[in-house]
C-alpha atoms as a PDB file:
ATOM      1  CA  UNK A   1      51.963  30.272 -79.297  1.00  0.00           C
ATOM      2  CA  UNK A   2      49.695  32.405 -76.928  1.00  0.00           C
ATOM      3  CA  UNK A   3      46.868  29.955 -77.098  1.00  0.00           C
ATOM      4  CA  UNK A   4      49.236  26.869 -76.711  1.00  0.00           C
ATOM      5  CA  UNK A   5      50.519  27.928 -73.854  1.00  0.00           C
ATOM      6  CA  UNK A   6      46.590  29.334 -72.698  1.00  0.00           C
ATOM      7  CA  UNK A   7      45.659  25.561 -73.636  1.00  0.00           C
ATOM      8  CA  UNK A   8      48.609  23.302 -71.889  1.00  0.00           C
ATOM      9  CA  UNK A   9      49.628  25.804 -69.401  1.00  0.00           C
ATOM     10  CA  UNK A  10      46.724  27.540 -68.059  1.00  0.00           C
ATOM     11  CA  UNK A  11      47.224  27.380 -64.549  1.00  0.00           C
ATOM     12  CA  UNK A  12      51.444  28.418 -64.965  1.00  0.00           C
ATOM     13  CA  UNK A  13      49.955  31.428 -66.185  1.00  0.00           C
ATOM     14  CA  UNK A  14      47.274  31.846 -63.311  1.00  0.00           C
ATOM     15  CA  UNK A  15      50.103  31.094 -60.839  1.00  0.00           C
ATOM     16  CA  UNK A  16      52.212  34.272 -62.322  1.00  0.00           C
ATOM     17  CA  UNK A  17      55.657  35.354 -61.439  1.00  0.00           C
ATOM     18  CA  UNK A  18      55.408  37.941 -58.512  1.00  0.00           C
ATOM     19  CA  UNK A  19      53.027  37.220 -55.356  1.00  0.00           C
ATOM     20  CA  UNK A  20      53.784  35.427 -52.546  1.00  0.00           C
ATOM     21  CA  UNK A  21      52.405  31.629 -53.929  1.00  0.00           C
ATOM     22  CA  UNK A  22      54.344  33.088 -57.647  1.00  0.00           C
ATOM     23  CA  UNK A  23      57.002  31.338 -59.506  1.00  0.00           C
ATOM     24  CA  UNK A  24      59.916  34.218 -58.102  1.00  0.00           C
ATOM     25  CA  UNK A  25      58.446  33.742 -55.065  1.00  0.00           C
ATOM     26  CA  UNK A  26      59.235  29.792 -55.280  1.00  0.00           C
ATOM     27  CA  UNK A  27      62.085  29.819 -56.893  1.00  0.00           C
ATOM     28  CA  UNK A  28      63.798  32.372 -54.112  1.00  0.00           C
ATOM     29  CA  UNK A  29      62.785  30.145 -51.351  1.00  0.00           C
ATOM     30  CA  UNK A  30      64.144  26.983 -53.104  1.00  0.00           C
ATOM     31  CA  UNK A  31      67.904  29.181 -53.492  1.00  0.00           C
ATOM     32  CA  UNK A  32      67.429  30.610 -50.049  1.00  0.00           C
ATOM     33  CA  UNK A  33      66.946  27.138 -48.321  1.00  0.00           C
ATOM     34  CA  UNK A  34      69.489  25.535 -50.383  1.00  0.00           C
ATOM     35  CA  UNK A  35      72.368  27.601 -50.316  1.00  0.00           C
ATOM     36  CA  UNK A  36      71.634  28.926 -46.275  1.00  0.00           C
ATOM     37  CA  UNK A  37      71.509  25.481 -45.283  1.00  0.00           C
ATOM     38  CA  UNK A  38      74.643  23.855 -47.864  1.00  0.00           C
ATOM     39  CA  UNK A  39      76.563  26.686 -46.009  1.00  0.00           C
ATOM     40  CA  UNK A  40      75.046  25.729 -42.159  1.00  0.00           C
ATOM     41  CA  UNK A  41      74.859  21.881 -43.132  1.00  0.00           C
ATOM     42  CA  UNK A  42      78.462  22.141 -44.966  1.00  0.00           C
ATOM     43  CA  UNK A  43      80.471  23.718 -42.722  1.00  0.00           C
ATOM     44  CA  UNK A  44      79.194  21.175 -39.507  1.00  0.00           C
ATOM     45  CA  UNK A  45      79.734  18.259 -41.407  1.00  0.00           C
ATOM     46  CA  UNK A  46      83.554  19.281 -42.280  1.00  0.00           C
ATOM     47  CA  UNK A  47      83.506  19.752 -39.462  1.00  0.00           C
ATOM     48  CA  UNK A  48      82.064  16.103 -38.208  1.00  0.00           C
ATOM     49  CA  UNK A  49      83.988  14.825 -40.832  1.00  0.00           C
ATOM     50  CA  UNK A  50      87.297  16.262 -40.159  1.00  0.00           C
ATOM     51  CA  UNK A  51      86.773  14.889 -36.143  1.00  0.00           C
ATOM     52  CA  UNK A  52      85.876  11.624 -37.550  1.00  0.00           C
ATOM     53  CA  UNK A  53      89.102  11.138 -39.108  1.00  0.00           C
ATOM     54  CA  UNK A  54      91.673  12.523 -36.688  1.00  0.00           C
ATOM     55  CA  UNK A  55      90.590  11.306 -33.232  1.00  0.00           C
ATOM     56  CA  UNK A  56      90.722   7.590 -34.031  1.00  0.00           C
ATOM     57  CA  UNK A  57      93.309   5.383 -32.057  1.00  0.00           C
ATOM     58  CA  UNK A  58      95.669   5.468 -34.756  1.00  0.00           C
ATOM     59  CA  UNK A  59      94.826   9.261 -36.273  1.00  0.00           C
ATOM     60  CA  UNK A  60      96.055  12.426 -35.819  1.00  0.00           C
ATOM     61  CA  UNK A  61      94.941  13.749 -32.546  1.00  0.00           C
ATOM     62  CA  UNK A  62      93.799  10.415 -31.141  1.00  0.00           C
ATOM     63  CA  UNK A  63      90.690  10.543 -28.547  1.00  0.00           C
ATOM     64  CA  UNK A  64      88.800   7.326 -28.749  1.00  0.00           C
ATOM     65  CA  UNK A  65      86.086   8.311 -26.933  1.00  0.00           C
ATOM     66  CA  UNK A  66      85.474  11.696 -28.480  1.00  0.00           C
ATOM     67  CA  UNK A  67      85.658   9.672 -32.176  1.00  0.00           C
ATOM     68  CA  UNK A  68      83.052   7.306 -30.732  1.00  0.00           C
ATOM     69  CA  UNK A  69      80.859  10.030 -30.086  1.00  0.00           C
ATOM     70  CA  UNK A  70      81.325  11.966 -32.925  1.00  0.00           C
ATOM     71  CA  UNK A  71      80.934   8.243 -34.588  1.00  0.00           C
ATOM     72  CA  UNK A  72      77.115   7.636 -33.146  1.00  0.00           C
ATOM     73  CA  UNK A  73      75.883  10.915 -33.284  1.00  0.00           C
ATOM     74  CA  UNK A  74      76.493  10.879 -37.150  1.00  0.00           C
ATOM     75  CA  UNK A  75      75.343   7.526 -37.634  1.00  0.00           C
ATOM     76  CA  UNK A  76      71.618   8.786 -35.652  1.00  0.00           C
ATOM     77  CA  UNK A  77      71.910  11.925 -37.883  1.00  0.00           C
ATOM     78  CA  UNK A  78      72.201   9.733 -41.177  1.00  0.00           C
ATOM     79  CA  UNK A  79      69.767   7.126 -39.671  1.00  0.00           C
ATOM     80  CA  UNK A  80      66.729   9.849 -39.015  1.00  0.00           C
ATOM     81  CA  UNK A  81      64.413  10.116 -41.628  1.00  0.00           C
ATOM     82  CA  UNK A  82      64.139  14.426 -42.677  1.00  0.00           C
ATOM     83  CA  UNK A  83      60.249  14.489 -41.543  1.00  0.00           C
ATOM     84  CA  UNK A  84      61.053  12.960 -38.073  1.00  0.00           C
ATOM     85  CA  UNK A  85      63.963  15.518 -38.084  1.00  0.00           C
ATOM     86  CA  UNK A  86      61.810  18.279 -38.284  1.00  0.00           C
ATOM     87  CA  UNK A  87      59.594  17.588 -35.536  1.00  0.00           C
ATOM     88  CA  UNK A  88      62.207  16.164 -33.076  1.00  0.00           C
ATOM     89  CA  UNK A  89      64.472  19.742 -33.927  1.00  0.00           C
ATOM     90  CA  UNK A  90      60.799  21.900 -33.915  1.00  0.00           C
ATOM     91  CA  UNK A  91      61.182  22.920 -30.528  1.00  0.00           C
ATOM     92  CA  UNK A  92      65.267  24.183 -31.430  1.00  0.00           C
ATOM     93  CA  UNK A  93      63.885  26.104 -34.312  1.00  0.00           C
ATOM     94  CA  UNK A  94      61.263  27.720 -32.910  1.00  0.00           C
ATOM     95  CA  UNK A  95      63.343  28.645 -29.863  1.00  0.00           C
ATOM     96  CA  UNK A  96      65.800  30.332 -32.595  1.00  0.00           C
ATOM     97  CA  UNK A  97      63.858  31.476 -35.430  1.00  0.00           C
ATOM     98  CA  UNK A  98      60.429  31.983 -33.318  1.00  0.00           C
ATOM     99  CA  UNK A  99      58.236  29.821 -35.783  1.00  0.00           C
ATOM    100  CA  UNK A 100      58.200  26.376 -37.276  1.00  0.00           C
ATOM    101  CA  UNK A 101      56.991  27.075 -40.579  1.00  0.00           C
ATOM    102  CA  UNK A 102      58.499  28.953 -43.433  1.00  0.00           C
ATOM    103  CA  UNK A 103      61.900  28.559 -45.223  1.00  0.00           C
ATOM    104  CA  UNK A 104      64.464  30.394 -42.113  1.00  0.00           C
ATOM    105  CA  UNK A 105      62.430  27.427 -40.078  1.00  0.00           C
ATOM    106  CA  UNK A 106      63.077  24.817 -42.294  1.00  0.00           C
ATOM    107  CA  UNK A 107      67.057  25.716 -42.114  1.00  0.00           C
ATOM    108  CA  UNK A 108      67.748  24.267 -38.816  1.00  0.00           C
ATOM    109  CA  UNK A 109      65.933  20.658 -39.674  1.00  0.00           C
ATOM    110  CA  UNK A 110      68.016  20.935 -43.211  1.00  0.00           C
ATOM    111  CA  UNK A 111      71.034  21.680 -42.168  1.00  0.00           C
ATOM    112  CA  UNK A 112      70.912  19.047 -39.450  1.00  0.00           C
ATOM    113  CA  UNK A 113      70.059  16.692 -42.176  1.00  0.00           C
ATOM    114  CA  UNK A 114      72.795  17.186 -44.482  1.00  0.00           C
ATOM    115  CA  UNK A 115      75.667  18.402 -41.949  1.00  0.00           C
ATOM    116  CA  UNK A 116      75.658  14.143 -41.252  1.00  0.00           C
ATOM    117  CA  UNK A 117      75.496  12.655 -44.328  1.00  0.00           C
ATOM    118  CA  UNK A 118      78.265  15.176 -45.544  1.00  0.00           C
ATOM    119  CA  UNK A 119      80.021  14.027 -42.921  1.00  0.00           C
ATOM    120  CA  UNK A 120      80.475  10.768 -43.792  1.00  0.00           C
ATOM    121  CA  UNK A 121      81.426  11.798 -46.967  1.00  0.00           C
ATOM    122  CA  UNK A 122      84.545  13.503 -46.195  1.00  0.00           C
ATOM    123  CA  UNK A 123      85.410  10.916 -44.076  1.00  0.00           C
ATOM    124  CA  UNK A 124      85.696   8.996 -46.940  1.00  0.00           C
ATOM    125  CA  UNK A 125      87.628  10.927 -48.918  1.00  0.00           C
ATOM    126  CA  UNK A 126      90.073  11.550 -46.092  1.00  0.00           C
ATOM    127  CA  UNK A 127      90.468   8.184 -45.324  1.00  0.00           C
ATOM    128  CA  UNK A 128      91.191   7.619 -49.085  1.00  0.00           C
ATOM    129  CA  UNK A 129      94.339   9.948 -48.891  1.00  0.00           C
ATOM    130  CA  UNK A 130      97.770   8.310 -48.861  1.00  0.00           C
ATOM    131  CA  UNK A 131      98.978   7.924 -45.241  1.00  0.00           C
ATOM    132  CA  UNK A 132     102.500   8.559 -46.414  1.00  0.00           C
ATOM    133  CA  UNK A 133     101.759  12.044 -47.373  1.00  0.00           C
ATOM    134  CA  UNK A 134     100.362  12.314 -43.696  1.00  0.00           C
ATOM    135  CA  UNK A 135     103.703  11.176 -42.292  1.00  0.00           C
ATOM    136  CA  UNK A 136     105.705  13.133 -44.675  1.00  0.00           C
ATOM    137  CA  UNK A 137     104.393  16.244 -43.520  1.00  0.00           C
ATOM    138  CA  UNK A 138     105.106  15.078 -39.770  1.00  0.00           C
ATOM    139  CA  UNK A 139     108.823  14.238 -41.133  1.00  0.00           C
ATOM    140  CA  UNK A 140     109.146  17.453 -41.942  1.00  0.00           C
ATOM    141  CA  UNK A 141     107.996  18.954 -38.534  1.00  0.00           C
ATOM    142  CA  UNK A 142     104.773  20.154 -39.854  1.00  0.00           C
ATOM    143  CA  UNK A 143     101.860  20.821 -37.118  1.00  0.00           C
ATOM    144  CA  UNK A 144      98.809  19.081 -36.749  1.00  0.00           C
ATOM    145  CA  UNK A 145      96.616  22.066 -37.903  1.00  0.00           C
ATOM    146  CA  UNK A 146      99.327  22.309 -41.035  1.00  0.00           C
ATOM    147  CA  UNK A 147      98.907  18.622 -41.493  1.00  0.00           C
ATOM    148  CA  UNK A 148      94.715  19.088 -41.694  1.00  0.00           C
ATOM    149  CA  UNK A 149      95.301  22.619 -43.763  1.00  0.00           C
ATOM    150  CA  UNK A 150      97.690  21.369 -46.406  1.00  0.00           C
ATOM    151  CA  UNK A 151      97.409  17.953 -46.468  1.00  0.00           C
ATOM    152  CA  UNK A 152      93.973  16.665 -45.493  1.00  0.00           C
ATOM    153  CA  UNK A 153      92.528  19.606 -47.118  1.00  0.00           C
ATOM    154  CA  UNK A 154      94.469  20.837 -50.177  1.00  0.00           C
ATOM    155  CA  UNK A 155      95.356  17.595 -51.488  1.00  0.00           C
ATOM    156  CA  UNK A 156      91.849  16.415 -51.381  1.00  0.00           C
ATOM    157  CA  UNK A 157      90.095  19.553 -52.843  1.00  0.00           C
ATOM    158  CA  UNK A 158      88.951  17.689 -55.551  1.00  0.00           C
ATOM    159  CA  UNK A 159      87.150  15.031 -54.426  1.00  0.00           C
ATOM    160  CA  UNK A 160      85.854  17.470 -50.927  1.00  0.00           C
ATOM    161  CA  UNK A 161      84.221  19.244 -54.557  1.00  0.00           C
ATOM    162  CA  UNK A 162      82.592  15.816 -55.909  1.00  0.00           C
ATOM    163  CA  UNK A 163      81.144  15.158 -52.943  1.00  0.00           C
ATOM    164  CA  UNK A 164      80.086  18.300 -51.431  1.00  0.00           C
ATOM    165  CA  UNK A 165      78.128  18.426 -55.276  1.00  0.00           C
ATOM    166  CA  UNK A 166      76.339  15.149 -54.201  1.00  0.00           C
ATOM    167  CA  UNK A 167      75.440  16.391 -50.972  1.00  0.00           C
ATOM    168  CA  UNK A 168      74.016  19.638 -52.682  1.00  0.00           C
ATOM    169  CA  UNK A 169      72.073  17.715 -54.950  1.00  0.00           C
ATOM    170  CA  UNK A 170      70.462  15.653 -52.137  1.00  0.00           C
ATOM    171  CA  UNK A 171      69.927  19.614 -50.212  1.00  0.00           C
ATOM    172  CA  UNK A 172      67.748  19.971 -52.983  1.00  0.00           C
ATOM    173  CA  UNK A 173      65.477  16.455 -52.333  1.00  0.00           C
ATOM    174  CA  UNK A 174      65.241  17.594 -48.604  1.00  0.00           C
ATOM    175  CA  UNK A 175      63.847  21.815 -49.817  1.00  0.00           C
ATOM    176  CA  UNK A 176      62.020  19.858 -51.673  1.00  0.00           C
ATOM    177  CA  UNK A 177      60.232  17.915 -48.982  1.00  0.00           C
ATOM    178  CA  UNK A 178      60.186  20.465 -46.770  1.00  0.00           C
ATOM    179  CA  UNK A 179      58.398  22.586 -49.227  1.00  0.00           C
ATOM    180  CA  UNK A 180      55.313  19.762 -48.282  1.00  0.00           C
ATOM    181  CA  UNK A 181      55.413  20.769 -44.492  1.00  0.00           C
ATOM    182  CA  UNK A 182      54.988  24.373 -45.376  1.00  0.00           C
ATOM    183  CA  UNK A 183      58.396  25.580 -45.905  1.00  0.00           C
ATOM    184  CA  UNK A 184      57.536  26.685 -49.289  1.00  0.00           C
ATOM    185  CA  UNK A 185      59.489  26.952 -52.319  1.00  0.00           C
ATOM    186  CA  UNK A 186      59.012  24.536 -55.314  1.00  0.00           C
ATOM    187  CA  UNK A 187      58.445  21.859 -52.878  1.00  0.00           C
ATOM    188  CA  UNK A 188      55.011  23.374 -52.096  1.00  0.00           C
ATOM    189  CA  UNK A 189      54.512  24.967 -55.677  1.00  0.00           C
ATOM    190  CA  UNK A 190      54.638  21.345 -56.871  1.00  0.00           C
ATOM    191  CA  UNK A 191      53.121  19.182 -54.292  1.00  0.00           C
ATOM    192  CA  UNK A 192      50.420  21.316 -52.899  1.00  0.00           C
ATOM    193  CA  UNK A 193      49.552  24.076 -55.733  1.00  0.00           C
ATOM    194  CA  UNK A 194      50.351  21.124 -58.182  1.00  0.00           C
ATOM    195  CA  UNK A 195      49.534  17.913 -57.348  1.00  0.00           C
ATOM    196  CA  UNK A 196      47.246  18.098 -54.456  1.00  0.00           C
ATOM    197  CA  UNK A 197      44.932  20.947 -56.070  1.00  0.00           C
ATOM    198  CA  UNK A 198      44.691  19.014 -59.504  1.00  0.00           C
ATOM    199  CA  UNK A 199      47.202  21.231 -61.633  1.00  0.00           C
ATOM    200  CA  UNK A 200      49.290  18.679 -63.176  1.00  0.00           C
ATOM    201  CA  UNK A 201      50.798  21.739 -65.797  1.00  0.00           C
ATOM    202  CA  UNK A 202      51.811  23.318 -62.215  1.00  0.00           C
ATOM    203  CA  UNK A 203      53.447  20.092 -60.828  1.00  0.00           C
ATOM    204  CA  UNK A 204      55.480  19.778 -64.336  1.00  0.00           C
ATOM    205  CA  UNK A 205      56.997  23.265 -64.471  1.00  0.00           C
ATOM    206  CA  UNK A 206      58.056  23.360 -60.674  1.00  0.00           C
ATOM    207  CA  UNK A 207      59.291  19.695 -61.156  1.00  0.00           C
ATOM    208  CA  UNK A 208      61.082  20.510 -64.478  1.00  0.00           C
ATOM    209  CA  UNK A 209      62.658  23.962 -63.001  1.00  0.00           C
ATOM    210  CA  UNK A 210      64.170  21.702 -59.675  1.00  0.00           C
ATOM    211  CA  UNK A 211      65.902  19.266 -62.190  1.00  0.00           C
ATOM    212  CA  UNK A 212      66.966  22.352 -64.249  1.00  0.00           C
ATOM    213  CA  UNK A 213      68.497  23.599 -60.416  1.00  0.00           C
ATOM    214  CA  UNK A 214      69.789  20.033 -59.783  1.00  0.00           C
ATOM    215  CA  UNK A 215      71.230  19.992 -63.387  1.00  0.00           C
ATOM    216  CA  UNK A 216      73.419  23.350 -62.612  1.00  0.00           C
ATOM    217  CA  UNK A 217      74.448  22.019 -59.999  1.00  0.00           C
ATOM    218  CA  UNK A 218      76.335  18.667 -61.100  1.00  0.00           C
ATOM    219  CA  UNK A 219      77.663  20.574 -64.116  1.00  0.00           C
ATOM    220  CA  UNK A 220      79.206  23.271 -61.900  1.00  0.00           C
ATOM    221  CA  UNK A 221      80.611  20.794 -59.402  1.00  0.00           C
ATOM    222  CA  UNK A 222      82.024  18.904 -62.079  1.00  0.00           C
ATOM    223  CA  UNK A 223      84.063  21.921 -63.531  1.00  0.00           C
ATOM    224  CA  UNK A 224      85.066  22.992 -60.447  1.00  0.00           C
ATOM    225  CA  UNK A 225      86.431  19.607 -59.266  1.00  0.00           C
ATOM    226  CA  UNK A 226      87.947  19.751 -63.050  1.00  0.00           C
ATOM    227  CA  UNK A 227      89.599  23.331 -62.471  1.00  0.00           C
ATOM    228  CA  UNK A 228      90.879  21.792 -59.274  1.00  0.00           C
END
């Protein structure tokens, strides 16, 4: 078994577990990035989302205007490619986290990546909510902040699960390419250590352990969304 994995995996072995370029190493920065910037990301694009749904015309706090805004800035947000992101944002990050490379640099660009396309996504799924529960709740003298609590919220937990596991799993695409503009994590481990310095076993491994990651992640949304 020794010399197999001496054989096919030479330069997994060379890499090793601890350092800063080791598989740990990697495999922190990947969790870091992915669950700072889910948590950053997710909580503006509820946020997006939630204006996106009550300000129209006929919604529950209507401001046109404000809803158009919220409207355009999203669509931009969805509409920028994550590499133009990060250089248009590099002057925000550095102004926060002092530098432009590492994985606390690559949070701002991620989570200004995601908070958007989340966005639309619970826009969705509050759109998708029957309107007579909506006007039930106003029946029965319920507030507008009740209304968004217990109604818009609760009654779509489910599906806010579903799709906050879809945005996760794309989280996980964007650490990755940001792992190629020197974020690190398995982004770099397989792109630059792997693929760029001719050690395909490298590539594999950090390739196979993101769809392992990715993998965990649909299965646990799923149960959740199950549970709920």
């Amino acid at each position: 078994m020794s010399n197999w994995l001496q054989t096919y995996f030479y330069n997994v072995l060379t890499l090793g577990w601890s350092g800063d370029l080791g598989w740990s190493q990697a495999i922190l920065e990947t969790l870091y990035m992915t669950s700072a910037s889910a948590l950053l990301g997710g909580a503006l694009g509820l946020l997006l989302g939630t204006g996106l749904v009550i300000t129209p015309t006929n919604g529950l706090i209507p401001h046109p205007r404000l809803n158009h805004f919220l409207s355009l800035i999203t669509s931009i947000g969805r509409a920028l490619p994550f590499v133009i992101m990060v250089v248009i944002v590099s002057p925000l990050t550095a102004s926060i986290v002092k530098t432009t490379i590492g994985p606390t640099a690559a949070l701002i660009p991620l989570s200004l990546s995601i908070a958007p396309f989340f966005a639309r996504q619970v826009e969705v799924v509050f759109l998708s909510l029957d309107p007579g529960k909506v006007e039930a709740a106003r029946a029965f003298g319920a507030t507008d902040w009740h209304i968004i609590k217990n109604v818009y919220f609760h009654e779509s937990r489910s599906e806010l699960v579903r799709v906050a596991t879809v945005a996760l799993i794309s989280l996980v695409g964007l650490t990755t390419m940001a792992g190629v503009i020197g974020a690190g994590g398995l982004g770099t481990t397989a792109i630059v250590t792997g693929y760029q310095r001719f050690e395909p076993d490298v590539m594999w491994v950090a390739t196979g352990l993101i769809l392992i990651l990715i993998l965990f992640i649909q299965l646990s949304g799923n149960w959740l969304a199950r549970r709920l």
